[in-house]
Protein backbone atom coordinates (compact mmCIF):
# COMPACT_ATOMS: atom_id res chain seq x y z
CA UNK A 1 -18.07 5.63 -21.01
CA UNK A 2 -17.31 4.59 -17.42
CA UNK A 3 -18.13 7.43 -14.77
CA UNK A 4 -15.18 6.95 -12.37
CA UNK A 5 -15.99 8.83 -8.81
CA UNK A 6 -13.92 11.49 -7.86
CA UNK A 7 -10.54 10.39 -6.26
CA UNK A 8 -11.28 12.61 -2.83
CA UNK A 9 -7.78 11.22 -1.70
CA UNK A 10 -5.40 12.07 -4.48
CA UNK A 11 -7.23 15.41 -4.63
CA UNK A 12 -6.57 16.15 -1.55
CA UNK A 13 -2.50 15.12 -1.26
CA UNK A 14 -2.34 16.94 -4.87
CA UNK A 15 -3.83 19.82 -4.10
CA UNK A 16 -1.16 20.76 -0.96
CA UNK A 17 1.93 18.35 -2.07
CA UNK A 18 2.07 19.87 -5.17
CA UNK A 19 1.42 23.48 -4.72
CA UNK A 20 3.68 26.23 -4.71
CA UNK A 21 5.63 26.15 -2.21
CA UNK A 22 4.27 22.29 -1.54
CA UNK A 23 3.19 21.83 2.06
CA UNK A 24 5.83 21.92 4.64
CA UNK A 25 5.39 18.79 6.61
CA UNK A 26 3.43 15.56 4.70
CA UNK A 27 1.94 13.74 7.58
CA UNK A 28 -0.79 12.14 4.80
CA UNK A 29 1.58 10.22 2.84
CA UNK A 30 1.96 7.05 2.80
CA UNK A 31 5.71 5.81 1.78
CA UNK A 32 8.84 5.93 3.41
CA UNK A 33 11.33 9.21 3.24
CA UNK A 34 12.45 10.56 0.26
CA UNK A 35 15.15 8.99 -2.32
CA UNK A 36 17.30 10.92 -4.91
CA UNK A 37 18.72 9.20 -8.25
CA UNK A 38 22.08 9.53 -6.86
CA UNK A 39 21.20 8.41 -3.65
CA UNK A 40 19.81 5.20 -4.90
CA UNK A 41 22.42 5.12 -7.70
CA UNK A 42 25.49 5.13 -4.84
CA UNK A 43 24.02 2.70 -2.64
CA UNK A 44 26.59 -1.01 -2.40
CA UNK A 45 29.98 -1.17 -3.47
CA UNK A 46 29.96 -1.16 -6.63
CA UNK A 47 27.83 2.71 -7.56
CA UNK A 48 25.07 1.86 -10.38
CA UNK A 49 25.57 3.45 -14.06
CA UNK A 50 22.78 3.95 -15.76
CA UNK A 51 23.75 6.21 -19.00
CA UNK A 52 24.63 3.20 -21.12
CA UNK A 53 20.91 1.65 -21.00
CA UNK A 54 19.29 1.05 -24.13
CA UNK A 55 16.08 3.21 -23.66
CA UNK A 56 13.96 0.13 -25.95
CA UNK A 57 11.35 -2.01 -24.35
CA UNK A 58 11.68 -4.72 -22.13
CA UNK A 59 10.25 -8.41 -21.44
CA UNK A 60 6.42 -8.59 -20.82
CA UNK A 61 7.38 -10.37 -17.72
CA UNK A 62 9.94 -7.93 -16.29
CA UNK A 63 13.89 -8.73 -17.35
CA UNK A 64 15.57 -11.65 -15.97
CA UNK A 65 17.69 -9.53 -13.76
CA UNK A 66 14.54 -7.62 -12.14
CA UNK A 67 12.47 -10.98 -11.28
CA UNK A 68 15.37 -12.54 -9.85
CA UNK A 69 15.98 -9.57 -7.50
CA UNK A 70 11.88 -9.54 -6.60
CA UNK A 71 11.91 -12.91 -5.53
CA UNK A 72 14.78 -12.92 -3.97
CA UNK A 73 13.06 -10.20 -1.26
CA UNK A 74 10.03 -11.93 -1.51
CA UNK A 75 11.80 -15.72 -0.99
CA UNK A 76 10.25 -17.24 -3.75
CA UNK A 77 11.31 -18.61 -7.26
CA UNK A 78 11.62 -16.03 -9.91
CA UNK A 79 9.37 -18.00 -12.57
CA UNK A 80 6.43 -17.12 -10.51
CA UNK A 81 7.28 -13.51 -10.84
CA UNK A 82 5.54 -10.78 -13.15
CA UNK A 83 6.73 -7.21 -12.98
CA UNK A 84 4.21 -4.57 -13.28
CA UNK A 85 3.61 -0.39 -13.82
CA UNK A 86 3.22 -0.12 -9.84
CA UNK A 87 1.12 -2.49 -8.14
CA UNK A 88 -2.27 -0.33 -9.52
CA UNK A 89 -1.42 -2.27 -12.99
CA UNK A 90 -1.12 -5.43 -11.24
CA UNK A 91 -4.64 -4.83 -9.37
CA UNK A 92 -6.01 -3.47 -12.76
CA UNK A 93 -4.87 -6.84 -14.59
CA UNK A 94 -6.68 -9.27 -12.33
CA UNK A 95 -10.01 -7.31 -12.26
CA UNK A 96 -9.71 -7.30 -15.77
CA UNK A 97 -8.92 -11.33 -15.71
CA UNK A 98 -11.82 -11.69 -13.18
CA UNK A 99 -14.50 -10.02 -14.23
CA UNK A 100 -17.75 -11.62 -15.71
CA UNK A 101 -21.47 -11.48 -15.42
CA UNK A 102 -22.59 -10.72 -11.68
CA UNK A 103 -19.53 -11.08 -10.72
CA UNK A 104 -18.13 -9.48 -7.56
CA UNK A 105 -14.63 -8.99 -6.06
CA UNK A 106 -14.67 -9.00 -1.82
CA UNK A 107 -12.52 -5.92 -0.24
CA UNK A 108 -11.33 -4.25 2.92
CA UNK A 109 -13.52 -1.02 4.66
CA UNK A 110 -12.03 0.63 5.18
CA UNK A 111 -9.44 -0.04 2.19
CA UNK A 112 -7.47 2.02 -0.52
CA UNK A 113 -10.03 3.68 -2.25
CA UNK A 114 -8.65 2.31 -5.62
CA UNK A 115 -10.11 -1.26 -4.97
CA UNK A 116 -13.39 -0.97 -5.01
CA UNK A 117 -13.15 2.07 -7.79
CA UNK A 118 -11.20 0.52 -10.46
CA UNK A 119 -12.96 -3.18 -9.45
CA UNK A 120 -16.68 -1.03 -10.04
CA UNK A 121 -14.50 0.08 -13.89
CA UNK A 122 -14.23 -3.33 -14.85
CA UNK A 123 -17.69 -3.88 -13.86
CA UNK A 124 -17.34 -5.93 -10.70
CA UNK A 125 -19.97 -5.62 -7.81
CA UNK A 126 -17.83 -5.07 -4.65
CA UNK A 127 -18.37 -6.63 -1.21
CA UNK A 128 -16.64 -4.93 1.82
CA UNK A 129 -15.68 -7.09 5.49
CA UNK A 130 -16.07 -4.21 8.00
CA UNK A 131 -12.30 -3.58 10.02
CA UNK A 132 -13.78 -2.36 13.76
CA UNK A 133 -11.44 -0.20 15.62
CA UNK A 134 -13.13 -2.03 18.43
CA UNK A 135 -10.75 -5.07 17.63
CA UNK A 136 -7.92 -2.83 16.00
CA UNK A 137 -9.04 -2.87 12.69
CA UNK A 138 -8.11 -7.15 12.21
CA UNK A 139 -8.82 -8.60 9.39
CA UNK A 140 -10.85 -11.42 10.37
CA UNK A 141 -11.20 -14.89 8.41
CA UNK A 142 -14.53 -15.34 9.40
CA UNK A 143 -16.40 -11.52 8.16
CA UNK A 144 -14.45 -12.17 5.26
CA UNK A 145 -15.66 -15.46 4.68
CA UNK A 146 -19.52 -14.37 5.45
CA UNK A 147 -18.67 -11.94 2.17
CA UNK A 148 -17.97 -14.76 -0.26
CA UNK A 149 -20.52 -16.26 -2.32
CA UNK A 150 -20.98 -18.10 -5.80
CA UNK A 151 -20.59 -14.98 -7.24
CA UNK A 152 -17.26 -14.22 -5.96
CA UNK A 153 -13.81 -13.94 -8.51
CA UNK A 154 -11.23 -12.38 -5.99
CA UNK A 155 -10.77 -11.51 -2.15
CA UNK A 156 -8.51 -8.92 -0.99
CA UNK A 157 -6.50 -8.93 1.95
CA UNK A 158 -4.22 -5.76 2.53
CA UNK A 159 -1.27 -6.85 5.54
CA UNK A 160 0.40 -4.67 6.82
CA UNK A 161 -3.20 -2.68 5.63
CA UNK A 162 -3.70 0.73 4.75
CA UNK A 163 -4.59 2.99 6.09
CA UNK A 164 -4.78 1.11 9.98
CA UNK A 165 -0.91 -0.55 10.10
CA UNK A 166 -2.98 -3.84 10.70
CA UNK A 167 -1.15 -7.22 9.88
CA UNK A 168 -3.09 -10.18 9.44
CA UNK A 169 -0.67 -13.50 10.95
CA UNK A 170 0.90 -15.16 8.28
CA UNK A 171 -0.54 -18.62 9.62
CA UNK A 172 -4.32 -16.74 9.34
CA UNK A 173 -3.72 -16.17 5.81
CA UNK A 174 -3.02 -19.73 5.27
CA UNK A 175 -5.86 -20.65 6.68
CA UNK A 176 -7.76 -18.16 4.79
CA UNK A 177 -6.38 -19.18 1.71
CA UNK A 178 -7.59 -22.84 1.67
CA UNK A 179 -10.85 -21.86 3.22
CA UNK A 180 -10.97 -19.44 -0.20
CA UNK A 181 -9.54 -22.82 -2.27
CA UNK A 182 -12.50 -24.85 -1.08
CA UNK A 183 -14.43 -22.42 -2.98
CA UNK A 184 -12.87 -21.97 -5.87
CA UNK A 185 -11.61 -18.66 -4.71
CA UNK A 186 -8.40 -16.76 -4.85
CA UNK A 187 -6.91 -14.71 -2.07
CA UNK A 188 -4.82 -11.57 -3.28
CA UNK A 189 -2.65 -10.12 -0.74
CA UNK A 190 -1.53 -6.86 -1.04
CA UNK A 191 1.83 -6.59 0.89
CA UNK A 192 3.26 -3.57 -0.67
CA UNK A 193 3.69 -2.34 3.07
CA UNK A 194 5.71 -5.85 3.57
CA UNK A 195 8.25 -6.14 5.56
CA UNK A 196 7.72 -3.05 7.73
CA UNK A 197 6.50 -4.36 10.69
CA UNK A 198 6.20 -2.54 14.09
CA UNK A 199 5.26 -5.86 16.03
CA UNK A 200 6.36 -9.37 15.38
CA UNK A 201 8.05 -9.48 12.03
CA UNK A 202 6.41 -12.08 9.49
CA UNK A 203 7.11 -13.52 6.16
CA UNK A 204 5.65 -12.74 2.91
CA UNK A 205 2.70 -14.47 2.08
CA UNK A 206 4.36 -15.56 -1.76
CA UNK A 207 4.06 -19.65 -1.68
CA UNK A 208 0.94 -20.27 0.08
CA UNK A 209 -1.28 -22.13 -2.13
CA UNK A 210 -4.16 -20.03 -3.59
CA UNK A 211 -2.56 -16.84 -2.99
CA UNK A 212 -1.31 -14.11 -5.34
CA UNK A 213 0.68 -11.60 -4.15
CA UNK A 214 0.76 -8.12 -5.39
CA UNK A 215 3.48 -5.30 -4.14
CA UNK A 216 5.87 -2.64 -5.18
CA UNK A 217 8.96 0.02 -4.73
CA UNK A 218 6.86 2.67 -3.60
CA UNK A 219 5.45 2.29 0.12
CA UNK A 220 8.09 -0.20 2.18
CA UNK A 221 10.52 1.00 -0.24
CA UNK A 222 10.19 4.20 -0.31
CA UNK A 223 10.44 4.60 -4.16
CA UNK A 224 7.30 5.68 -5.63
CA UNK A 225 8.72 7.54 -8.89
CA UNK A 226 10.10 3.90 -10.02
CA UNK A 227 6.80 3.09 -11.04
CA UNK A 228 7.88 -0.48 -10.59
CA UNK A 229 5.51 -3.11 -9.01
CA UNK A 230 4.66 -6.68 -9.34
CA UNK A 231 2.61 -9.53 -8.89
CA UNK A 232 3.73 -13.14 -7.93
CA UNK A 233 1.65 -15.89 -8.88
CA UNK A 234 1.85 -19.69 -8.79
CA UNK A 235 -0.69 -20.73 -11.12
CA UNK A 236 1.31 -21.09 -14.51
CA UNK A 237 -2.13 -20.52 -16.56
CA UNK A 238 -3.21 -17.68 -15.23
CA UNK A 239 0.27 -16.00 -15.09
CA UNK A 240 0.10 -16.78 -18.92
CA UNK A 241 -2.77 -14.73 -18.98
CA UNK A 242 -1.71 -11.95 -17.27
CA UNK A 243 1.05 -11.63 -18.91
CA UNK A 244 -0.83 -11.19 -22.24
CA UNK A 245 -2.88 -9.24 -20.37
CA UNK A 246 0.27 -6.77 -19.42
CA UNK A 247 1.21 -6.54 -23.06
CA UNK A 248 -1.98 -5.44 -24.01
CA UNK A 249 -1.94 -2.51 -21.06
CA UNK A 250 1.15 -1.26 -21.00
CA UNK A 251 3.42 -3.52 -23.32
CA UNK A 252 6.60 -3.55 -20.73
CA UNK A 253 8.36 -1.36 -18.13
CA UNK A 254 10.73 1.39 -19.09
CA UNK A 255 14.46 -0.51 -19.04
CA UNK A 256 15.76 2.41 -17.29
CA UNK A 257 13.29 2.10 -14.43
CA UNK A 258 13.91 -1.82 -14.39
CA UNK A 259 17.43 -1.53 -13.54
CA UNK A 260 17.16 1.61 -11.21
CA UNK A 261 14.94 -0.86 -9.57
CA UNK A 262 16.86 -3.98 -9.65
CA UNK A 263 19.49 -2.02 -7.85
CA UNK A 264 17.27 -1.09 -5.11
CA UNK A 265 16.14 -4.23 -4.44
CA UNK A 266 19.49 -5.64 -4.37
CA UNK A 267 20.11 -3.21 -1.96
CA UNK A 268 16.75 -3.21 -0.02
CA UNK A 269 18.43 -3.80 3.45
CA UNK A 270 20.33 -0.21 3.33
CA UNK A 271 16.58 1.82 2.32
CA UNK A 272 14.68 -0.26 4.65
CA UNK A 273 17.29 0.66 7.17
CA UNK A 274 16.41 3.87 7.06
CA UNK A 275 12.89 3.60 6.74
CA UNK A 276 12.42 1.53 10.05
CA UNK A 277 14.90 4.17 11.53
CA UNK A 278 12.70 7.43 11.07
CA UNK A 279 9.18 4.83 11.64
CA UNK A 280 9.91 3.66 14.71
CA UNK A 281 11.44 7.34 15.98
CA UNK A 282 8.14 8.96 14.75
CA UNK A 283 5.59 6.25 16.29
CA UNK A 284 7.14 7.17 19.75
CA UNK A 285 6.16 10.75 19.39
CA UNK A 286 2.48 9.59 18.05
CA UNK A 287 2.25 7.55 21.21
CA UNK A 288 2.87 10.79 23.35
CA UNK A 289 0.71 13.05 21.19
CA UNK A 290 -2.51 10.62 21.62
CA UNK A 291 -1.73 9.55 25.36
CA UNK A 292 -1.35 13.72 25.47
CA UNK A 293 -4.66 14.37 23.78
CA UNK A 294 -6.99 14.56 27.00
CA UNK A 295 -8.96 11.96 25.22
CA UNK A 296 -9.41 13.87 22.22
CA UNK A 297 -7.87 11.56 19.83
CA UNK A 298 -8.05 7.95 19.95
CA UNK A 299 -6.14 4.79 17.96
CA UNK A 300 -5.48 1.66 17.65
CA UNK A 301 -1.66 1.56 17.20
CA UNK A 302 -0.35 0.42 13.88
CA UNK A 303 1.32 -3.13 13.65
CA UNK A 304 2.90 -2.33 10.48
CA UNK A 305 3.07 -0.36 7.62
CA UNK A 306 3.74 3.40 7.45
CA UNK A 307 0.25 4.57 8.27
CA UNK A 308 -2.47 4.94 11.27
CA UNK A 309 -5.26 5.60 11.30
CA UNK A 310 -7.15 7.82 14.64
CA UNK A 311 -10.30 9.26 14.98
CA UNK A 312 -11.63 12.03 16.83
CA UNK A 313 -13.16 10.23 20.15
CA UNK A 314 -16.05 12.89 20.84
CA UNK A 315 -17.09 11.31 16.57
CA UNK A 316 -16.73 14.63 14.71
CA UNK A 317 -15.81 15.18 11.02
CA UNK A 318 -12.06 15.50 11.22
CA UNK A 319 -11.92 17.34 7.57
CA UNK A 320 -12.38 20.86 9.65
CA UNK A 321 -9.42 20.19 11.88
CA UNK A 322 -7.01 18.55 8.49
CA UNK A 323 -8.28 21.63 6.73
CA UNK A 324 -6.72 23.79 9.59
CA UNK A 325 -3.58 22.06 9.94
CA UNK A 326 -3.22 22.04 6.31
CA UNK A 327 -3.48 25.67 6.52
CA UNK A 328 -0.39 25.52 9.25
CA UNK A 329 1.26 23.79 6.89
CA UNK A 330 0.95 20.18 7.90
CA UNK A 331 -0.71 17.61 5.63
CA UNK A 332 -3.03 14.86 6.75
CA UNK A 333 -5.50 13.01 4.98
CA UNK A 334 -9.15 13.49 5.84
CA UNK A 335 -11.11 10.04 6.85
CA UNK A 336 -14.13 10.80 4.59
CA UNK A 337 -11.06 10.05 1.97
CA UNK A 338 -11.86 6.49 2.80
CA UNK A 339 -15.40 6.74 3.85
CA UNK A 340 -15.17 7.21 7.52
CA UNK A 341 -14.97 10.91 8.25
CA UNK A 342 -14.38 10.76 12.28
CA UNK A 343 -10.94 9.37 11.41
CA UNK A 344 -7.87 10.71 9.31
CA UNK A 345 -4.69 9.14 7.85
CA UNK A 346 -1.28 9.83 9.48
CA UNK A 347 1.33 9.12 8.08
CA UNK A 348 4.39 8.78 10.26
CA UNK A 349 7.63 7.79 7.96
CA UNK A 350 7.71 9.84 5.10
CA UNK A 351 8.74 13.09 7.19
CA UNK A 352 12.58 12.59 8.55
CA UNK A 353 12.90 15.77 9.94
CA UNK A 354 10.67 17.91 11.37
CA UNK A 355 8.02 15.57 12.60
CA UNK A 356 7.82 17.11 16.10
CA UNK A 357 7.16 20.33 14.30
CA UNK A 358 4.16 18.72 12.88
CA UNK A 359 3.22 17.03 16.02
CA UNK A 360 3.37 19.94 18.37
CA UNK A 361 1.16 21.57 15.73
CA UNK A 362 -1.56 18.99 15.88
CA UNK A 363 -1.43 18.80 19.69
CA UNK A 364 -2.26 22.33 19.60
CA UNK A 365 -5.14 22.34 17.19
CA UNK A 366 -6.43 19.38 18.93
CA UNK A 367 -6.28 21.40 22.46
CA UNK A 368 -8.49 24.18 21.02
CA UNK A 369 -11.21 22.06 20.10
């Protein structure tokens, strides 16, 4: 039997999000704010009606409808297109696909803890490229590179990353990519924080040779309960195999889920609207609550995403102080979560009102230490 580590993070966000009463402001999350089956259901012109789906299973693949409408947001051509049970199917899929013998899988650190967990269950090795908050957490061709050996079936690269907001330049990744090719190597990007960008916008990453592209409806888009993610793929062989793959996991998704999701893709521009609308008012007041911190807390400012990730500057555990707030009824995530305990994960879009609640709050814990 595998002996999967305890998930500190989900323990943590479960054990205060879903108490009773759950925790009053969620500064650890890490998706967008909060969506209602109506709410989705009235979005466009034309409201969606769902009571006449036939609850039976759908396409391995994803429906016709459902692929068109992911690479339509993704600009790319629907055969490449597989949907998913949230992207942690698609990752679980290609570590299946890629493991072997002594093989290893190369990931960020820090990185969603999931990677190198579920990588480790499949039994890859893991290799980790360091992301220094010396040079705002980049993700660097060239440590990544250093990583890669004969050995290696997969590299991860995480833009807009999480739990740091940093974007890697789409021309980087191409570069990246055919450095990876000369190997043998293929580059998985995770853009399931695509296309919330807080600095220059970019396009996705789906069509660069020797990438795969992996992302979902619940960070950018706000929709986590969907369950809906996917992976886009050029390479007509190996999507093959992953699809077989995805009927031997999980068969298909739910059709009611499919077109709940179809519909929010089609109307993506309305939820990421409001996403970039309570994002970009909640960075502001992050801004003033760090430059406010008499050098208490330090950052390096997200690019992207919905995330950042500070530290406490004089290097102490920051669990005490999360622990605190927590107990004052705001939520972050501790940085020994992800394996550096001076920092902690802020999450700064789920939380449309109230957020200078929360900040005031951690200004004032911060003050007495």
């Amino acid at each position: 039997m595998v002996d999967l580590p305890p998930f500190a993070l989900d323990h943590w966000l479960s054990a205060h999000d879903f108490a009773t009463p759950p925790i009053a402001y969620n500064l650890a999350s890490s998706t967008g704010p909060r969506w209602s089956v109506a709410d989705l259901c009235a979005l466009g012109d034309a409201p969606l009606a769902i009571d006449d789906t036939i609850l039976s299973y759908a396409p391995p693949e994803g429906g016709a409808p459902l692929r068109a409408a992911i690479a339509a947001f993704h600009d790319t051509d629907p055969d490449t297109v597989i949907a998913t049970t949230g992207a942690s199917e698609a990752l679980s899929i290609l570590f299946c696909l890629g493991a072997r013998p002594g093989a290893n899988i190369i990931l960020p650190d820090p990185g969603y803890p999931a990677y190198a967990a579920v990588a480790q269950a499949w039994g890859l090795s893991t290799r980790a490229y360091r992301l220094g908050r010396e040079a705002g957490f980049a993700q660097r061709a060239d440590a990544i590179l250093a990583q890669v050996d004969a050995d290696t079936s997969l590299v991860i690269l995480n833009t807009p990353h999480n739990p740091t907001g940093a974007v890697m330049p789409r021309t980087q990744i191409e570069a990246l990519a055919a450095a990876l090719a000369e190997r043998g190597v293929p580059l998985l990007v995770d853009e399931v924080y695509h296309p919330l960008y807080l600095a220059a916008s970019q396009r996705s990453a789906a069509g660069i040779s020797n990438v795969i592209v992996t992302s979902d409806l619940s960070k950018a888009l706000s929709l986590p309960g969907l369950r809906t993610g996917w992976l886009i793929d050029a390479d007509a062989d190996r999507r093959a195999r992953i699809i077989d793959a995805r009927s031997y996991f999980t068969i298909s998704s739910s059709p009611l889920l499919e077109r709940l999701a179809t519909h929010a893709l089609r109307h993506s521009d309305a939820i990421l609207s409001r996403l970039r609308s309570v994002a970009q008012s909640n960075i502001v007041q992050l801004d003033a609550l760090v430059a406010g911190s008499r050098g208490r807390l330090a950052w390096a400012r997200p690019d992207g995403g919905t995330t950042a990730f500070p530290w406490l500057a004089d290097g102490r555990d920051s669990r005490p102080l999360c622990e605190t707030l927590a107990a004052q009824g705001v939520l972050l995530a501790p940085g020994d979560c992800f394996g550096h305990p001076m920092h902690m994960r802020l999450g700064f879009a789920q939380q449309a009102e109230g957020f200078d609640t929360a900040i005031n709050r951690i200004a004032d814990a911060l003050a007495a230490l």
